[in-house]
C-alpha atoms as a PDB file:
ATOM      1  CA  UNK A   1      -1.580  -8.009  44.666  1.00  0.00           C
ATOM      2  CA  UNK A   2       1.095  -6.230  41.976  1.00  0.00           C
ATOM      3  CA  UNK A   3      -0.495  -2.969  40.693  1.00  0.00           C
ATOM      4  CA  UNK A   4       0.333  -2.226  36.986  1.00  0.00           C
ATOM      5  CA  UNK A   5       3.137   0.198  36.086  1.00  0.00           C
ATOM      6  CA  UNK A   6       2.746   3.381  35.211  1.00  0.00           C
ATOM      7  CA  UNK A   7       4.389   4.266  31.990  1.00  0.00           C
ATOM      8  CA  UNK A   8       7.458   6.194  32.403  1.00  0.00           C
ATOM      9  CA  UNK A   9       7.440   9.950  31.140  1.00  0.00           C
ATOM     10  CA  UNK A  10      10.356  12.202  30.321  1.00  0.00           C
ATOM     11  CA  UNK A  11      10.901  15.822  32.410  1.00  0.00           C
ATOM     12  CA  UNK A  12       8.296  17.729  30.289  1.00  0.00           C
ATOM     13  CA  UNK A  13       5.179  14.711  31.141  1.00  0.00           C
ATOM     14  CA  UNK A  14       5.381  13.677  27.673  1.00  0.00           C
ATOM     15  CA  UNK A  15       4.901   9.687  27.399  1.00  0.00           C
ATOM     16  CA  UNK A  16       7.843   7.235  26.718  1.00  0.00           C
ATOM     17  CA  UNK A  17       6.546   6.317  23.631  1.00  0.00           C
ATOM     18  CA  UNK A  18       6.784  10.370  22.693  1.00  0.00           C
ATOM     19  CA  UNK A  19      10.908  10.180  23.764  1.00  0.00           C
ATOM     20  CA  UNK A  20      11.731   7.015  22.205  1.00  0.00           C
ATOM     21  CA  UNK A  21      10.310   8.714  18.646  1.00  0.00           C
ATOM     22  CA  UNK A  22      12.347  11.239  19.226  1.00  0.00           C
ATOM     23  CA  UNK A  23      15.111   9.129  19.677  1.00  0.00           C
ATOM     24  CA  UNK A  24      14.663   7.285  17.053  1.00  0.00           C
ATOM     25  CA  UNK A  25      14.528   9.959  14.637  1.00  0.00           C
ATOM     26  CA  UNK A  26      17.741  11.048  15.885  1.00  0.00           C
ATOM     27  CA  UNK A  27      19.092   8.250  15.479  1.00  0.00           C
ATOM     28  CA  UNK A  28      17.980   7.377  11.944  1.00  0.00           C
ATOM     29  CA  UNK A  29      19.041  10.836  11.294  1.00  0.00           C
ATOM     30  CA  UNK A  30      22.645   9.601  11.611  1.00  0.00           C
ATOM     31  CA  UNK A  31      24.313   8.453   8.731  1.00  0.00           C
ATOM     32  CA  UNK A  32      26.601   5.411  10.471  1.00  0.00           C
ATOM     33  CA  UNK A  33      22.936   4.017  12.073  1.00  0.00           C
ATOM     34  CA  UNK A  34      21.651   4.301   8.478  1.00  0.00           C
ATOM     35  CA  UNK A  35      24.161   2.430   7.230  1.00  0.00           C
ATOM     36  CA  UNK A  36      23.886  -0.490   9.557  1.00  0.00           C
ATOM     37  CA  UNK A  37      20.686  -0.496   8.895  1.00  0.00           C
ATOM     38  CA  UNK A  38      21.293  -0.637   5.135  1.00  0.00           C
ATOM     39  CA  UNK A  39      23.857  -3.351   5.502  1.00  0.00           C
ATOM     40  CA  UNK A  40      21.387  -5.621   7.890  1.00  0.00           C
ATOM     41  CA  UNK A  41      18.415  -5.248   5.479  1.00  0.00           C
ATOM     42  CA  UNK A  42      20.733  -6.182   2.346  1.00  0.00           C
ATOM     43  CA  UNK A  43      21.650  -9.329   4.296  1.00  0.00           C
ATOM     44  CA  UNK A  44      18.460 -10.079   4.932  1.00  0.00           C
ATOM     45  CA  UNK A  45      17.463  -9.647   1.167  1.00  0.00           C
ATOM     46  CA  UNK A  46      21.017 -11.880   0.356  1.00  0.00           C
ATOM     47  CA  UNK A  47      19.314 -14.768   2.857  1.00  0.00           C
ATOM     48  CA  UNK A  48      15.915 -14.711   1.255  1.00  0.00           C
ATOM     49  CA  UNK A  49      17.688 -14.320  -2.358  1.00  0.00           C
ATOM     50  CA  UNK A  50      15.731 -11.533  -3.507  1.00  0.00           C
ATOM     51  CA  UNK A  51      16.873  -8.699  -5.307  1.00  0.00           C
ATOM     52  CA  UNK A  52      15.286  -4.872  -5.583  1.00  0.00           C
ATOM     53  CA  UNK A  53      15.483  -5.443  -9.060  1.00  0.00           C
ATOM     54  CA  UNK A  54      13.288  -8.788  -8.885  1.00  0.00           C
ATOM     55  CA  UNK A  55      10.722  -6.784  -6.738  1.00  0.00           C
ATOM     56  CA  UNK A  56      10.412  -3.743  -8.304  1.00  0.00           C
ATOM     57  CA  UNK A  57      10.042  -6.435 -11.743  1.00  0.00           C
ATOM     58  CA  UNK A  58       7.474  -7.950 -10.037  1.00  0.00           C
ATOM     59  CA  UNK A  59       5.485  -4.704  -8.818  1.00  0.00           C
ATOM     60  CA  UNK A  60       5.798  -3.220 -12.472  1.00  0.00           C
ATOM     61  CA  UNK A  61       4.080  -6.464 -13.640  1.00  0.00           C
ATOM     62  CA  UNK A  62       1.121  -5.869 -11.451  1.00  0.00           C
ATOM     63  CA  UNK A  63       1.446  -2.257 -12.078  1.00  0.00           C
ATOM     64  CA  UNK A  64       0.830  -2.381 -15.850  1.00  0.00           C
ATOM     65  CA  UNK A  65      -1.009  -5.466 -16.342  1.00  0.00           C
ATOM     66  CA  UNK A  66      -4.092  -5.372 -18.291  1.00  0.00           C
ATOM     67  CA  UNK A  67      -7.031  -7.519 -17.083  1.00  0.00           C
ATOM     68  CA  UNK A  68      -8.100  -8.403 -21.085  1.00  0.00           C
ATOM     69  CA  UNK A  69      -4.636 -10.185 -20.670  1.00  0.00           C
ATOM     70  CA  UNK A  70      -6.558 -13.127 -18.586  1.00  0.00           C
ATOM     71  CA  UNK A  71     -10.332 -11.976 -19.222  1.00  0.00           C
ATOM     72  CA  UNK A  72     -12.602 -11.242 -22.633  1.00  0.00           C
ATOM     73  CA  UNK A  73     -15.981 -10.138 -22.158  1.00  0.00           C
ATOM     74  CA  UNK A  74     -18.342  -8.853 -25.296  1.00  0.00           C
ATOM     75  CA  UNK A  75     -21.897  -8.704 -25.767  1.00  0.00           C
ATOM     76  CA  UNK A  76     -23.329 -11.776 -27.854  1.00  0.00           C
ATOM     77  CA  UNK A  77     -26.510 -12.115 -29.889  1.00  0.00           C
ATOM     78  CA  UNK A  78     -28.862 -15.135 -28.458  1.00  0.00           C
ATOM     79  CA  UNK A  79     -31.607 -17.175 -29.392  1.00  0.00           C
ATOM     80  CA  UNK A  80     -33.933 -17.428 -26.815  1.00  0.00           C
ATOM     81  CA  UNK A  81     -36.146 -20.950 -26.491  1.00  0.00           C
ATOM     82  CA  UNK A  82     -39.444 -19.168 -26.292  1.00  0.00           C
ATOM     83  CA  UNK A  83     -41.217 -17.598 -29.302  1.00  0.00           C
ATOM     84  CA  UNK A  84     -42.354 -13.749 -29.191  1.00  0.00           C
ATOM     85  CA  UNK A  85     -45.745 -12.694 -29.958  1.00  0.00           C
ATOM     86  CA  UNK A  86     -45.839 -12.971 -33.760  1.00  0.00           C
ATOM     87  CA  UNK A  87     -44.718 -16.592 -33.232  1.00  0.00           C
ATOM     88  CA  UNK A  88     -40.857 -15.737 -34.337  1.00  0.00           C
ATOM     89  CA  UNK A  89     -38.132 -16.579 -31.869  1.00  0.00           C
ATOM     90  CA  UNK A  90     -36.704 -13.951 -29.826  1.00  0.00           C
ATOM     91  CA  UNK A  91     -33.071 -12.495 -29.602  1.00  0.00           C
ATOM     92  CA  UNK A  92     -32.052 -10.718 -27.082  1.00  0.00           C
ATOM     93  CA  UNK A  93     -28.456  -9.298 -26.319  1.00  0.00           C
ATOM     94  CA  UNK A  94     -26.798 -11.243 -23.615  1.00  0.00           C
ATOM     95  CA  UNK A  95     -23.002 -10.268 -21.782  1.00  0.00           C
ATOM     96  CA  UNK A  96     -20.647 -13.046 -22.089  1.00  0.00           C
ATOM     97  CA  UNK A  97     -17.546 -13.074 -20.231  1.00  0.00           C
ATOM     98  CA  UNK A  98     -14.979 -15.552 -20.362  1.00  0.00           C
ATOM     99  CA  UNK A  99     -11.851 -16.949 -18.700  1.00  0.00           C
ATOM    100  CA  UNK A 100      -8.425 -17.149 -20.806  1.00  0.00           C
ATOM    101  CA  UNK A 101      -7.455 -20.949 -19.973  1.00  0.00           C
ATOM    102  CA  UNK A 102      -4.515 -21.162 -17.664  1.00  0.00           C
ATOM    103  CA  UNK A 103      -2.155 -23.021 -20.426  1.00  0.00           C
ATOM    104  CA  UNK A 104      -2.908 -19.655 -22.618  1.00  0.00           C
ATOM    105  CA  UNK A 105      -1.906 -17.230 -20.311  1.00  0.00           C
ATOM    106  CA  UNK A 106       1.852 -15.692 -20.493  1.00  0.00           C
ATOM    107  CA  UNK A 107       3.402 -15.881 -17.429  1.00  0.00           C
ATOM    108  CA  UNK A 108       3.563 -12.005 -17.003  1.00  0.00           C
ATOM    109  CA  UNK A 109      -0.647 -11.821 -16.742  1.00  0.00           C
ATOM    110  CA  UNK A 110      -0.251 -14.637 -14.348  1.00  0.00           C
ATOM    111  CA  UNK A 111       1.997 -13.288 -11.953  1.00  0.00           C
ATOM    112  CA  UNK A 112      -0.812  -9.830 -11.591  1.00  0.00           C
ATOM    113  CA  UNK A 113      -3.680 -12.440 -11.312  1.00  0.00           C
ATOM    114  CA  UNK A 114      -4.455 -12.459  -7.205  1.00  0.00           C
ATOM    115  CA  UNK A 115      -7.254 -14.954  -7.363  1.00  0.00           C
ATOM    116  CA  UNK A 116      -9.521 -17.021  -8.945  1.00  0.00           C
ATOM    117  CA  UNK A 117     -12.942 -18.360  -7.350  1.00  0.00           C
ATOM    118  CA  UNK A 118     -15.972 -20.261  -8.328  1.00  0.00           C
ATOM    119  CA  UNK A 119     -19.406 -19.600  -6.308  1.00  0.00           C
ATOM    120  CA  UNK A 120     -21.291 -22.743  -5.947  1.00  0.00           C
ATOM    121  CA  UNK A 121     -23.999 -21.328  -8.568  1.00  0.00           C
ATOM    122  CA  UNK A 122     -21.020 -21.232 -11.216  1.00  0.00           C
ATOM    123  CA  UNK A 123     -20.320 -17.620 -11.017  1.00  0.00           C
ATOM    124  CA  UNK A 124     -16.709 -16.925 -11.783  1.00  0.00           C
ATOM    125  CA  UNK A 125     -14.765 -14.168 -10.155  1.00  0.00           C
ATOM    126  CA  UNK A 126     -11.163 -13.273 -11.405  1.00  0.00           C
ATOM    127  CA  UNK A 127      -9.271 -10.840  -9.318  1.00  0.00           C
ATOM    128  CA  UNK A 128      -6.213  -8.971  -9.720  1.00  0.00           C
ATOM    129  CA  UNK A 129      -3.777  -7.927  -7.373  1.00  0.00           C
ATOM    130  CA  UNK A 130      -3.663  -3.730  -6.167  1.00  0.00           C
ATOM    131  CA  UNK A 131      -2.628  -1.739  -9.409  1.00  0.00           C
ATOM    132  CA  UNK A 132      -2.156   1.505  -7.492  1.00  0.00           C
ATOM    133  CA  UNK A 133      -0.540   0.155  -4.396  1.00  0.00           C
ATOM    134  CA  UNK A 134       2.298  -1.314  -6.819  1.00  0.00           C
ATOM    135  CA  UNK A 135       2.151   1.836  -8.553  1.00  0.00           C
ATOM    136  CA  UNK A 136       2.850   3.968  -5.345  1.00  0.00           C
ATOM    137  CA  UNK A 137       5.488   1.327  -4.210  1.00  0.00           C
ATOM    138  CA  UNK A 138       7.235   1.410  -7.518  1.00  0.00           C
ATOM    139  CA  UNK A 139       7.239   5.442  -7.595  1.00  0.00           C
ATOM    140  CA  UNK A 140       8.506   5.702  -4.115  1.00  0.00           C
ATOM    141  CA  UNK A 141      10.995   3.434  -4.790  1.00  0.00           C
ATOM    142  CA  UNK A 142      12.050   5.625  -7.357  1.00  0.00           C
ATOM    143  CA  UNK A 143      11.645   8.755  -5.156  1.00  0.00           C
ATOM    144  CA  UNK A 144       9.112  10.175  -7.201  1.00  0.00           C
ATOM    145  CA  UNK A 145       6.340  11.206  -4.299  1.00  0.00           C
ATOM    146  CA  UNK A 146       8.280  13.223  -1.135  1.00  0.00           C
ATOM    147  CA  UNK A 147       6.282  13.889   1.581  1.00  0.00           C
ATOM    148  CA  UNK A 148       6.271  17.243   2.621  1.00  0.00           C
ATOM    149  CA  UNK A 149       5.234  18.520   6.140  1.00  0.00           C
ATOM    150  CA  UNK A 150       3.809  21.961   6.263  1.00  0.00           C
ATOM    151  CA  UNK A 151       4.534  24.092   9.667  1.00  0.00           C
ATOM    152  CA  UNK A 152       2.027  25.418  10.591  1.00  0.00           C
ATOM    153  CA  UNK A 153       3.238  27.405  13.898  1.00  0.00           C
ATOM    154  CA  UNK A 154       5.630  30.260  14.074  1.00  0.00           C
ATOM    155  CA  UNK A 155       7.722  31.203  17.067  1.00  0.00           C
ATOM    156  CA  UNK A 156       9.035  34.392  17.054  1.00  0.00           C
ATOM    157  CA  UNK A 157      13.059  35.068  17.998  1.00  0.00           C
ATOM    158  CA  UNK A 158      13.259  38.313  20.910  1.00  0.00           C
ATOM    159  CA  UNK A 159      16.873  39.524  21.615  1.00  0.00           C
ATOM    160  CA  UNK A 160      15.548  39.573  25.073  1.00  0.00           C
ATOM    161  CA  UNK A 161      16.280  36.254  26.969  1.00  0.00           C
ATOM    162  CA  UNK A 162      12.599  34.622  27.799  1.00  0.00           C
ATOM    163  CA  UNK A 163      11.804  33.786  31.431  1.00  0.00           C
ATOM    164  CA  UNK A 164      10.636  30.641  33.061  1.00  0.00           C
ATOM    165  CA  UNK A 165       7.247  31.460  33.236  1.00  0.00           C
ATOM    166  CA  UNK A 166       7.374  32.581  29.882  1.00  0.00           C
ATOM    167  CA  UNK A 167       9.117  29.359  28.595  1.00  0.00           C
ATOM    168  CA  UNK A 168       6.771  27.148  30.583  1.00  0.00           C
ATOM    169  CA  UNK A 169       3.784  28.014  28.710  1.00  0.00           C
ATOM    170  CA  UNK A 170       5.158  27.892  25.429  1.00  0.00           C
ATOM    171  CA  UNK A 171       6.663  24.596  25.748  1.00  0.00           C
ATOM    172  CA  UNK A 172       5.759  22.417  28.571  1.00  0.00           C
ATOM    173  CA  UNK A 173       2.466  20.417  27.983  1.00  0.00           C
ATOM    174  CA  UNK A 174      -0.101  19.523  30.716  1.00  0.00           C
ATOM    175  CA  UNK A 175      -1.180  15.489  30.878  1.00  0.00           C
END
């Protein structure tokens, strides 16, 4: 009966998973990896013919669309069927919403329009795609958000060389 591996650690117990992070932010840390990795994802774009220009078109479309683009909805004045109490019939305010027709729509509302459903009772449901995520995708794209990590810890520097007791507890974690 074959016993499951245990998963490999580096000198200092930390997981593999921990070392091949670290790794891996070396690496993309170097500027000949990033470029390989630059030129493989623009291949990949050249295969599947998209450009960032036709994306970051596409998320600006869903970005700034307007939902009265594909949608009206107003409050209407109806006659009701039965009579009030002094015999006259009764109005009463009712909310109408309606759907633009498909042939009516531009092709820019279109493109932000996610879904369109009918419930078996005939209640419509229009949805549109995620206005902030394109928003957030857009404005990283154009480096306006940088994420910012905060240290919290401070080590101090001693002129005095620290020993390896001293080292051990700062640095080496248990588990």
């Amino acid at each position: 009966m074959a016993t499951a591996p245990k998963p490999a650690t580096s000198l200092w117990g930390r997981k593999s998973d921990d070392v091949a992070g670290a790794a891996a932010a070396r690496l993309l840390g170097n500027v000949r990896v990033q470029a390989r990795i630059a030129e493989i994802m623009r291949a990949g774009a050249e295969r599947a013919e998209v450009t960032v220009e036709e994306v970051v078109r596409e998320l600006k479309l869903i970005g700034f669309s307007d939902i009265r683009k594909v949608v009206s909805w107003r409050n209407e004045l109806v006659t009701r069927t039965e009579k009030g109490e002094d015999g006259e019939p009764v109005m009463v305010l009712m909310p109408r919403v309606t759907i633009v027709d498909a042939d009516k729509i531009s092709d820019e509302a279109a493109a932000a329009v996610a879904e369109v459903s009918q419930t078996v009772n005939g209640a419509l449901r229009v949805k549109l795609h995620d206005k902030h995520a394109a928003l957030v995708s857009i404005g990283k794209h154009l480096g306006m958000f940088v994420d910012r990590v905060q240290i919290q810890e401070r080590k101090q520097i001693s002129a005095e060389p620290m020993s390896a007791e001293e080292w051990k507890r700062q640095f080496v974690r248990e588990g």
